[in-house]
Protein backbone atom coordinates (compact mmCIF):
# COMPACT_ATOMS: atom_id res chain seq x y z
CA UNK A 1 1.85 191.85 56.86
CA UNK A 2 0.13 192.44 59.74
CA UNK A 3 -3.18 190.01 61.10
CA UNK A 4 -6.07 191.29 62.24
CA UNK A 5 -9.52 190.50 64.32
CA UNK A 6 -12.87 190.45 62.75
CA UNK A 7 -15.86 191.41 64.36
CA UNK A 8 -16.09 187.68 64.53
CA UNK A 9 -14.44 187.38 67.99
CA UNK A 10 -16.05 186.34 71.19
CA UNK A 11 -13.27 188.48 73.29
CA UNK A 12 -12.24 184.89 74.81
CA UNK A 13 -8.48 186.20 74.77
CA UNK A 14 -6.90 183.26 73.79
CA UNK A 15 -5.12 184.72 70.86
CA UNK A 16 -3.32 187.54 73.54
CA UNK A 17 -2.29 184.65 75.63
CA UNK A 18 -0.89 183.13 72.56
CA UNK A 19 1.27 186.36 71.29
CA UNK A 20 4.69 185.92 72.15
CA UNK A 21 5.14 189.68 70.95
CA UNK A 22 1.71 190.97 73.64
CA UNK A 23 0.85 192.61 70.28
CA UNK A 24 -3.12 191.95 71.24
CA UNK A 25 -4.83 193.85 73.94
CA UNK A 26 -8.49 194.07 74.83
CA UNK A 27 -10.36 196.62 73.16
CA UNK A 28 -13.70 198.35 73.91
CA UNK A 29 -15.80 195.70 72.02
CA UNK A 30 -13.50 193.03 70.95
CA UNK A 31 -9.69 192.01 71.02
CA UNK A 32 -7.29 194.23 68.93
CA UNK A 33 -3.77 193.71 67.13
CA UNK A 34 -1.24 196.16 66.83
CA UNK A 35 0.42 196.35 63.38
CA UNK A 36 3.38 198.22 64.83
CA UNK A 37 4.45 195.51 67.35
CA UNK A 38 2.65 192.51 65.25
CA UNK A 39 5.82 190.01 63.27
CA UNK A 40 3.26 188.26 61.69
CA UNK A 41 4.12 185.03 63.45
CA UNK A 42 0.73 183.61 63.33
CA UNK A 43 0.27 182.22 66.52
CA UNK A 44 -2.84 184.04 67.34
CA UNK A 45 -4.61 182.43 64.17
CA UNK A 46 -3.80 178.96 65.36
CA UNK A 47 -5.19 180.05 68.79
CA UNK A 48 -8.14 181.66 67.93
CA UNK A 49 -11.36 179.04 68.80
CA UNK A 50 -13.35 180.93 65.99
CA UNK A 51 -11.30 181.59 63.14
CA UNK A 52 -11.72 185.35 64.00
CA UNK A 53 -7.91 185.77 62.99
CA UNK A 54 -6.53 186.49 59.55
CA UNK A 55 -4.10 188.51 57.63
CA UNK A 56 -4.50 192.01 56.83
């Protein structure tokens, strides 16, 4: 299962710097994850500074 961003984020990028897939690219208002490259590693949650990362 793929994670996801709420609207929670602050656009920092810490959780695309943490992807060791580059599964998170900046969108037009916040940070997004793609579900077709995410493995559902979880590294992004642990990076996130605001908890802005969860599963789908």
């Amino acid at each position: 299962m793929a994670y996801v961003i709420s609207d929670s984020c602050i656009s920092c990028g810490a959780c695309a710097e943490g992807c060791p897939v580059s599964a998170i690219a900046e969108g037009e208002t916040q940070y997004q994850i793609d579900p077709e490259v995410c493995i559902s590693c979880g590294a992004c949650e642990a990076t996130c500074p605001v908890s802005a990362i969860a599963e789908e």
